[in-house]
PDB file of N, CA and C in Angstrom:
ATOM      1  N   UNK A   1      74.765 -98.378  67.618  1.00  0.00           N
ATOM      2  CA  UNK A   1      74.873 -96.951  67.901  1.00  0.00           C
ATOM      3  C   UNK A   1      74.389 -96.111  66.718  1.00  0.00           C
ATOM      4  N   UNK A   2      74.895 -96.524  65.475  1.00  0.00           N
ATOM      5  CA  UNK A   2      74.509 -95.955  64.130  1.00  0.00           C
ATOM      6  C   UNK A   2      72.864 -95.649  64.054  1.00  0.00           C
ATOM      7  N   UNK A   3      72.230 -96.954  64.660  1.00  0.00           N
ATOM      8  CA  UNK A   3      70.795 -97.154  64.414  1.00  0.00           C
ATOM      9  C   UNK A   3      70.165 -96.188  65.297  1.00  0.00           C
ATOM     10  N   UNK A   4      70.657 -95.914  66.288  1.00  0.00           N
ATOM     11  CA  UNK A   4      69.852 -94.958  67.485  1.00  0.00           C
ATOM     12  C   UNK A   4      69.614 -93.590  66.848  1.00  0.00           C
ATOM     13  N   UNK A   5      71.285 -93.281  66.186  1.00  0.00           N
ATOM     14  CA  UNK A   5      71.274 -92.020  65.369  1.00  0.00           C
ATOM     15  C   UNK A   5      70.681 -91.817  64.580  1.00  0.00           C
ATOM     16  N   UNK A   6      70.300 -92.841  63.622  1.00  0.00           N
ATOM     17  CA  UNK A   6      69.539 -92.641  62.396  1.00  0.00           C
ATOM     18  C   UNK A   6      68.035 -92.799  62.375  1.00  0.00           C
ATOM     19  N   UNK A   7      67.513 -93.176  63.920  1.00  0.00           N
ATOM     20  CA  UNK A   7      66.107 -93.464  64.579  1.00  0.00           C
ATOM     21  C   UNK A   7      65.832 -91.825  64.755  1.00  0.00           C
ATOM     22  N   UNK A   8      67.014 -91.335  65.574  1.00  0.00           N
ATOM     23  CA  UNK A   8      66.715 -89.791  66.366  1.00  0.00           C
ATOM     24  C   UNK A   8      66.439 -88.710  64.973  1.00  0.00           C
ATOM     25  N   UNK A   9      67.744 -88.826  64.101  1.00  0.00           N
ATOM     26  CA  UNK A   9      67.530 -88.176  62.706  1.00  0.00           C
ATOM     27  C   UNK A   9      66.042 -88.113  62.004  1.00  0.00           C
ATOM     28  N   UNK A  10      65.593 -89.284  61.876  1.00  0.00           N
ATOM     29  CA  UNK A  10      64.586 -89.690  61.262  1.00  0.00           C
ATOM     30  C   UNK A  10      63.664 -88.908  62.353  1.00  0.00           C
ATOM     31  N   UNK A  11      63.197 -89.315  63.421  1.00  0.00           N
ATOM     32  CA  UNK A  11      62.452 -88.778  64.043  1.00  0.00           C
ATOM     33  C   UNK A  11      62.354 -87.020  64.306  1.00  0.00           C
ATOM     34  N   UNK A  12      63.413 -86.872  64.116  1.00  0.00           N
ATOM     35  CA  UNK A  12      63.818 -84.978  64.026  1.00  0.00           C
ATOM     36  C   UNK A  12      63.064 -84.563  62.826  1.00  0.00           C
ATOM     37  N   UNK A  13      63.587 -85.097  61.797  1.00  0.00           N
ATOM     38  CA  UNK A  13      63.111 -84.924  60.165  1.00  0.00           C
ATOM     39  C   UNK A  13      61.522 -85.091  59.903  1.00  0.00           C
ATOM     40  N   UNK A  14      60.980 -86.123  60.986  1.00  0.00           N
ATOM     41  CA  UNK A  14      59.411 -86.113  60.896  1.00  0.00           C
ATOM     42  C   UNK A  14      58.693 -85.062  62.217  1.00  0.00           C
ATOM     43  N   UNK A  15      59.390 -85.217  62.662  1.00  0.00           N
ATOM     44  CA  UNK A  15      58.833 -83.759  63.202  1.00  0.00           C
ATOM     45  C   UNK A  15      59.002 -82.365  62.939  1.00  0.00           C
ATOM     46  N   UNK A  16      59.776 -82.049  62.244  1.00  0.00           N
ATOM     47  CA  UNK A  16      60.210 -80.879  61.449  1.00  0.00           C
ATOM     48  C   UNK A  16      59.437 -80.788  60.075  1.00  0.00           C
ATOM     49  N   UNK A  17      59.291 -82.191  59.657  1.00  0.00           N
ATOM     50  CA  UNK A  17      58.019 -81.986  57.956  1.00  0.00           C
ATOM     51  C   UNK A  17      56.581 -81.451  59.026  1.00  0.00           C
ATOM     52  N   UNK A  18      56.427 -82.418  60.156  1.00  0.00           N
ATOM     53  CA  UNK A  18      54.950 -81.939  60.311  1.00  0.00           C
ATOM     54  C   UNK A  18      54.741 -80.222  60.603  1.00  0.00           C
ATOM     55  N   UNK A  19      55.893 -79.772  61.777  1.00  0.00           N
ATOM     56  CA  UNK A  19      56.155 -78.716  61.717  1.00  0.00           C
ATOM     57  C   UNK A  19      55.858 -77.984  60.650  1.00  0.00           C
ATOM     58  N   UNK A  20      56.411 -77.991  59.356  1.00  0.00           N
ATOM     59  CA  UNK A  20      56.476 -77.306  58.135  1.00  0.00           C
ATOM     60  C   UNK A  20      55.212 -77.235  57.538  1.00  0.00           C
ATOM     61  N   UNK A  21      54.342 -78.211  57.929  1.00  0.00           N
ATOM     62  CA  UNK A  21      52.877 -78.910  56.890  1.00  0.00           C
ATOM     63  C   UNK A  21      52.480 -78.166  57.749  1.00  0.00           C
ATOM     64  N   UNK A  22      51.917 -77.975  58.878  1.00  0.00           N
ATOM     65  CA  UNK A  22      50.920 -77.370  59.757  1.00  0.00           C
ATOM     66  C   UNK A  22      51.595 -75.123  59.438  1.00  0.00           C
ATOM     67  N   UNK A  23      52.367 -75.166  59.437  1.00  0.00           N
ATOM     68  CA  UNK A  23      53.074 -73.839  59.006  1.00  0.00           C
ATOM     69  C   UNK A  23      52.472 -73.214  57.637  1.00  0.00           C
ATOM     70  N   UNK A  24      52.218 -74.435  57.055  1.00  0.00           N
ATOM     71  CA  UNK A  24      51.933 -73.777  55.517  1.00  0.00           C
ATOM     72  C   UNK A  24      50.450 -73.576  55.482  1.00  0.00           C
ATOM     73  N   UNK A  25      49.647 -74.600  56.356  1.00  0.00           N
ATOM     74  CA  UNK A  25      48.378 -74.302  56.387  1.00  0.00           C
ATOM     75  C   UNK A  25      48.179 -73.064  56.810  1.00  0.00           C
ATOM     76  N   UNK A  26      48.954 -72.340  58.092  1.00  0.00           N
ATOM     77  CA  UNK A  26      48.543 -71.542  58.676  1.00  0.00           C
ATOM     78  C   UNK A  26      48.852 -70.123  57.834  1.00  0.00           C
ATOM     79  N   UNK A  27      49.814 -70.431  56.776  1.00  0.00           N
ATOM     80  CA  UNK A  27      50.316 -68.814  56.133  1.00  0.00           C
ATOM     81  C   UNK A  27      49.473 -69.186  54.979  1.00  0.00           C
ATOM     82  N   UNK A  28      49.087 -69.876  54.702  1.00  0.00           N
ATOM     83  CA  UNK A  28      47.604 -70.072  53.445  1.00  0.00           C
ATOM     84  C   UNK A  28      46.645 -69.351  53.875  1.00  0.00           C
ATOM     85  N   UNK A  29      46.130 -69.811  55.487  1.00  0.00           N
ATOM     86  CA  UNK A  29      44.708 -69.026  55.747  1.00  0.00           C
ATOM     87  C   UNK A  29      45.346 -67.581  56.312  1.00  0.00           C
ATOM     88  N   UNK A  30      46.563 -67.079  56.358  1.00  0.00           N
ATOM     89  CA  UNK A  30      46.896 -65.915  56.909  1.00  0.00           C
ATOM     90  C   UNK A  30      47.004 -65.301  55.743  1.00  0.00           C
ATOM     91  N   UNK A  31      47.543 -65.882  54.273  1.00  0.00           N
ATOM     92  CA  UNK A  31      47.161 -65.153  53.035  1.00  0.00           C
ATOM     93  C   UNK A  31      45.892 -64.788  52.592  1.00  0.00           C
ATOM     94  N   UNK A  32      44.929 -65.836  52.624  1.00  0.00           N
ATOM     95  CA  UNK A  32      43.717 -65.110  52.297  1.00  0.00           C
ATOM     96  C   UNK A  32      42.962 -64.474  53.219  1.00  0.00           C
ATOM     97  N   UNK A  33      43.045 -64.383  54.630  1.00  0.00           N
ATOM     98  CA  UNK A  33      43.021 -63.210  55.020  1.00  0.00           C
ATOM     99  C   UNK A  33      43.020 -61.717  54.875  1.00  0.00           C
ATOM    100  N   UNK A  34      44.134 -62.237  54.375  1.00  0.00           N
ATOM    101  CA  UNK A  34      44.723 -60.633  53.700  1.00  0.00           C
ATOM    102  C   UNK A  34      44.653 -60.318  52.975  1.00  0.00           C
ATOM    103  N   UNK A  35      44.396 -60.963  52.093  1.00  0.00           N
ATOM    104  CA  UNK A  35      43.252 -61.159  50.690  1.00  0.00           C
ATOM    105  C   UNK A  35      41.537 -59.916  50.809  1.00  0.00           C
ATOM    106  N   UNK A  36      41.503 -61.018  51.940  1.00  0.00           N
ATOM    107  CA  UNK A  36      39.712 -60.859  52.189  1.00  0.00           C
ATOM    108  C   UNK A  36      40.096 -59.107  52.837  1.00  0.00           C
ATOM    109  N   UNK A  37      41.516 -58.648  53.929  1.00  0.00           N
ATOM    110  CA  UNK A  37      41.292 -57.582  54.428  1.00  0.00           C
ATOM    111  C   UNK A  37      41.353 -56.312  53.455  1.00  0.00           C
ATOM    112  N   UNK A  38      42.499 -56.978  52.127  1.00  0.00           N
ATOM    113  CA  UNK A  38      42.606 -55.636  51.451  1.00  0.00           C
ATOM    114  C   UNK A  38      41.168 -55.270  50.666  1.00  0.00           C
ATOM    115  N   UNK A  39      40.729 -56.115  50.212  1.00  0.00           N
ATOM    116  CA  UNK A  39      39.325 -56.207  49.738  1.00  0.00           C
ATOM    117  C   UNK A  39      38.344 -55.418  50.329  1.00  0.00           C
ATOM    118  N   UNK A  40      38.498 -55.717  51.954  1.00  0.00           N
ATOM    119  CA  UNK A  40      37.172 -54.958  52.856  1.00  0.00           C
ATOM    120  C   UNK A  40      37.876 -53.301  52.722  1.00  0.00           C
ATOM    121  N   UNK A  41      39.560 -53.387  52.429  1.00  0.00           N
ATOM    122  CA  UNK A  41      40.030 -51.752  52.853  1.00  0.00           C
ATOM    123  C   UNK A  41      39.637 -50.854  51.583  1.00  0.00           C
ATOM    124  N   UNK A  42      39.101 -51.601  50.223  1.00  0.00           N
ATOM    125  CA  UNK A  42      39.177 -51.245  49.082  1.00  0.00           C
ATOM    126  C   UNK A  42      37.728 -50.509  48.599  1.00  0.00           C
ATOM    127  N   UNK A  43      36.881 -51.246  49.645  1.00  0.00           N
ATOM    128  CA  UNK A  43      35.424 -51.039  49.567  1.00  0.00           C
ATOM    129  C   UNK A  43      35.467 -50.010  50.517  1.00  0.00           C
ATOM    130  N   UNK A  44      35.731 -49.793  52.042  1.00  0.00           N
ATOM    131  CA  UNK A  44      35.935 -48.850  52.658  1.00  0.00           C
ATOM    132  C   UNK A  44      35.658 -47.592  51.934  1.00  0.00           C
ATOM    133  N   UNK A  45      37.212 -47.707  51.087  1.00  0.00           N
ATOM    134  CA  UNK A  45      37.631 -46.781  50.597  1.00  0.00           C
ATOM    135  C   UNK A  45      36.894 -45.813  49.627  1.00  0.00           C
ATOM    136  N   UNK A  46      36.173 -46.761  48.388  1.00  0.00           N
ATOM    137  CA  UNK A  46      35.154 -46.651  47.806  1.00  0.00           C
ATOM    138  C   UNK A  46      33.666 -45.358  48.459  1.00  0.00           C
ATOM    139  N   UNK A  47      33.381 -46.652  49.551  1.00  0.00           N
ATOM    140  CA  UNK A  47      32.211 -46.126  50.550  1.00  0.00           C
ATOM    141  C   UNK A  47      32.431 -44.621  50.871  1.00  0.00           C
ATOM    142  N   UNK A  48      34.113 -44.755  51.544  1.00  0.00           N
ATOM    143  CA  UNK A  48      34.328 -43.046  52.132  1.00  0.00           C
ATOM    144  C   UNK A  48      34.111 -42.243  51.233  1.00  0.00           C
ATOM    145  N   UNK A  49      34.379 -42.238  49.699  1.00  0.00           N
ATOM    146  CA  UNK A  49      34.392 -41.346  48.266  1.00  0.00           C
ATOM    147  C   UNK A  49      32.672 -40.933  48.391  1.00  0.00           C
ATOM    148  N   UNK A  50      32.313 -42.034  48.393  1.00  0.00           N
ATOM    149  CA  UNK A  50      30.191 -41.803  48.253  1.00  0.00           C
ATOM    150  C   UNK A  50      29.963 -41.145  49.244  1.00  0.00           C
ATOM    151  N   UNK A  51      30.827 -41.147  50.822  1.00  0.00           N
ATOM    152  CA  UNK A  51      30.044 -40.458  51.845  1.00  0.00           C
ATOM    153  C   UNK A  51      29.966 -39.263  51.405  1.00  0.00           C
ATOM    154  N   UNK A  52      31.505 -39.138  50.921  1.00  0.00           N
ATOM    155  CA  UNK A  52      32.047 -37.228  50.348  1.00  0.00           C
ATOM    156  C   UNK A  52      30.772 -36.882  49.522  1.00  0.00           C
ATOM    157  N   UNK A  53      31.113 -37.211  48.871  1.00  0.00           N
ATOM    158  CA  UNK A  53      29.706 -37.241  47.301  1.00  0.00           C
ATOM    159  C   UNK A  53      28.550 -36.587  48.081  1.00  0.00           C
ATOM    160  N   UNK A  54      28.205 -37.770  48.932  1.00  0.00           N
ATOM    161  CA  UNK A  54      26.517 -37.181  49.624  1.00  0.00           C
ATOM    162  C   UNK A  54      26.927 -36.526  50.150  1.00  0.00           C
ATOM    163  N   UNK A  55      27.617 -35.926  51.228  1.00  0.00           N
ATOM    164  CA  UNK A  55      28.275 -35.282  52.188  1.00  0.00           C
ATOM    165  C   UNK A  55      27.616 -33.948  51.012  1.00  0.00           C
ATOM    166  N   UNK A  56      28.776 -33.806  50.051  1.00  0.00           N
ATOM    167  CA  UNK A  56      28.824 -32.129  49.837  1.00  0.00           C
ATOM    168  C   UNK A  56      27.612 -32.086  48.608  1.00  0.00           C
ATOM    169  N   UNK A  57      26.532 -33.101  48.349  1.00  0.00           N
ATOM    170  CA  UNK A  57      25.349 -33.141  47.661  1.00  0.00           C
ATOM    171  C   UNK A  57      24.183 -32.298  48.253  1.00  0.00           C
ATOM    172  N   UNK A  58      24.122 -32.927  49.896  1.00  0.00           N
ATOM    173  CA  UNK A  58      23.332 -32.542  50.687  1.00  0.00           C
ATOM    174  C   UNK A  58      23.961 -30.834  51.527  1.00  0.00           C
ATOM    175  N   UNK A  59      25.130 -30.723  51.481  1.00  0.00           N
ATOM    176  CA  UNK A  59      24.934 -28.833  51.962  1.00  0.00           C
ATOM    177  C   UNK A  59      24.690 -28.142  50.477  1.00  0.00           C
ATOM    178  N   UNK A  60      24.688 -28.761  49.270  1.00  0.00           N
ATOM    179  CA  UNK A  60      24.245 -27.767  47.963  1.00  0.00           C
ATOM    180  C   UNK A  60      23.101 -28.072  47.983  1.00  0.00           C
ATOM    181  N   UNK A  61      22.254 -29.020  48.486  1.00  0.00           N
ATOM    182  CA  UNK A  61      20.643 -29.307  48.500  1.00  0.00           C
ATOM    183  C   UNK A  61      20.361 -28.034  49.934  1.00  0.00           C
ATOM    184  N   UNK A  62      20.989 -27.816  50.678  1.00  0.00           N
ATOM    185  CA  UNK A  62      20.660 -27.192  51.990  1.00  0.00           C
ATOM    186  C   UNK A  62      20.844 -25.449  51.604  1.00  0.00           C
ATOM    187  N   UNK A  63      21.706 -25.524  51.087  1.00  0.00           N
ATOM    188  CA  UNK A  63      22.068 -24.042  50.210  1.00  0.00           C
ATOM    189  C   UNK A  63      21.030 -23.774  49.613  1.00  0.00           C
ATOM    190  N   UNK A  64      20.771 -24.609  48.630  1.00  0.00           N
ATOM    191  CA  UNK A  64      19.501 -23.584  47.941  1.00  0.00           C
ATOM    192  C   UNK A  64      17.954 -23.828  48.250  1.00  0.00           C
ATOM    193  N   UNK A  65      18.321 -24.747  49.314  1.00  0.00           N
ATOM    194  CA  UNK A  65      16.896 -24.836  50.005  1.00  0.00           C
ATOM    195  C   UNK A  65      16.583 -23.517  50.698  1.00  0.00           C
ATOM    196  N   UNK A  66      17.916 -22.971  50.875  1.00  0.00           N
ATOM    197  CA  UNK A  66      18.124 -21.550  51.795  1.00  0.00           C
ATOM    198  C   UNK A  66      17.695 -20.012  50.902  1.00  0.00           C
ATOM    199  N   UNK A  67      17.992 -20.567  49.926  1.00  0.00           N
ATOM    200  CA  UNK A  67      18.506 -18.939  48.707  1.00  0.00           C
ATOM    201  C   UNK A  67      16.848 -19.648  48.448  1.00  0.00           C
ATOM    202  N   UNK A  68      16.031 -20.424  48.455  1.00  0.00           N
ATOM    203  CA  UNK A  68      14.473 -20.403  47.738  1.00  0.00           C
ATOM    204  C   UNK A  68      13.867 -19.737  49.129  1.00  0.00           C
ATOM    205  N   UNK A  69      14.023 -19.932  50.544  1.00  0.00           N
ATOM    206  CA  UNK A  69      13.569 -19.640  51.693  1.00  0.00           C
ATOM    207  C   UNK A  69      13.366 -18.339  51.985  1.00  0.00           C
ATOM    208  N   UNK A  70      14.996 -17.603  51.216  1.00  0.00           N
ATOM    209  CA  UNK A  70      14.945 -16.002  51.353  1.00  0.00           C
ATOM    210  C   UNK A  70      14.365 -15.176  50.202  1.00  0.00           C
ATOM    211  N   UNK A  71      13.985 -16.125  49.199  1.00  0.00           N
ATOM    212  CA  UNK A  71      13.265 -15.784  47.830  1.00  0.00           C
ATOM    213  C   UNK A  71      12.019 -15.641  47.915  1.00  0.00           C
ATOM    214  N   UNK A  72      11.221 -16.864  48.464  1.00  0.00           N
ATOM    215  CA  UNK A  72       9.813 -16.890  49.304  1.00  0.00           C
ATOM    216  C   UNK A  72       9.860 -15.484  50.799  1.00  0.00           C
ATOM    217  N   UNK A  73      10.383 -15.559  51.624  1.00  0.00           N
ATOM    218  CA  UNK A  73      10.503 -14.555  52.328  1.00  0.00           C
ATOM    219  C   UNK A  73       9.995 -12.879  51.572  1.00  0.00           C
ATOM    220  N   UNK A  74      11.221 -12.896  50.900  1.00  0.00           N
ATOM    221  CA  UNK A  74      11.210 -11.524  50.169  1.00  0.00           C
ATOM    222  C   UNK A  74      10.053 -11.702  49.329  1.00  0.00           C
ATOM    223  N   UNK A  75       9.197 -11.949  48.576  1.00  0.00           N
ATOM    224  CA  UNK A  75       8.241 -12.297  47.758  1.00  0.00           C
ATOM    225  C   UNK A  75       7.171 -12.130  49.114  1.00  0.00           C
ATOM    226  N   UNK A  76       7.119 -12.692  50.046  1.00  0.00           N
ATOM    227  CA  UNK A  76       5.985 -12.254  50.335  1.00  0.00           C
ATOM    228  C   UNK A  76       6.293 -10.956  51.827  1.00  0.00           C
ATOM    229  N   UNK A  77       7.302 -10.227  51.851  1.00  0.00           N
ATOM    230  CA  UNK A  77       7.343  -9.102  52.453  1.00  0.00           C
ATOM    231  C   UNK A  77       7.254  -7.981  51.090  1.00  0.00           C
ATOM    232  N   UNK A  78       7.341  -8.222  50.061  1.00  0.00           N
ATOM    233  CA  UNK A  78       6.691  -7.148  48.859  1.00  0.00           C
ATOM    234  C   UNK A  78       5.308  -7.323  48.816  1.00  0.00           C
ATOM    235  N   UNK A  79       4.606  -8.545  48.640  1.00  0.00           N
ATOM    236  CA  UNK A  79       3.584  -8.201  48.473  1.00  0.00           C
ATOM    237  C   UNK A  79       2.652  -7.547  50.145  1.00  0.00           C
ATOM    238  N   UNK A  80       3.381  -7.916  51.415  1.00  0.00           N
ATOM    239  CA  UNK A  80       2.910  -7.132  52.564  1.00  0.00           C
ATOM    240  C   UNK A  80       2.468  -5.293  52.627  1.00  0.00           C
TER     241      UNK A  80
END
């Protein structure tokens, strides 16, 4: 009777390590995951700063593309 118990034990205990081994693989590749995601959120983040950058580069390039447009304008309604 002892032996049946200590067959079932044993057999519980090896299915519970494999359990555990296949568990750890899976929160390893779920760590670097998350690794790899904060990484992509970091560059994102980065990227969004440069859009700003160009973003408000290009309406001060558009601005005074404007103030030379009404400069040329006026310049040549004086000499008209």
């Amino acid at each position: 009777m002892w032996l049946i118990w200590g067959l079932v034990v044993l057999v519980a205990v090896l299915v519970l390590g494999a359990a555990l081994f296949s568990l750890g693989g899976r929160l390893a590749g779920l760590q670097r995951a998350a690794v790899r995601l904060q990484r992509r959120q970091q560059e994102a983040a980065k990227l969004q700063e440069k859009a700003l950058t160009l973003q408000r580069t290009v309406a001060d390039v558009q601005q005074q593309a404007e103030q030379l447009q009404r400069r040329a304008e006026s310049i040549k309604a004086g000499r008209g």
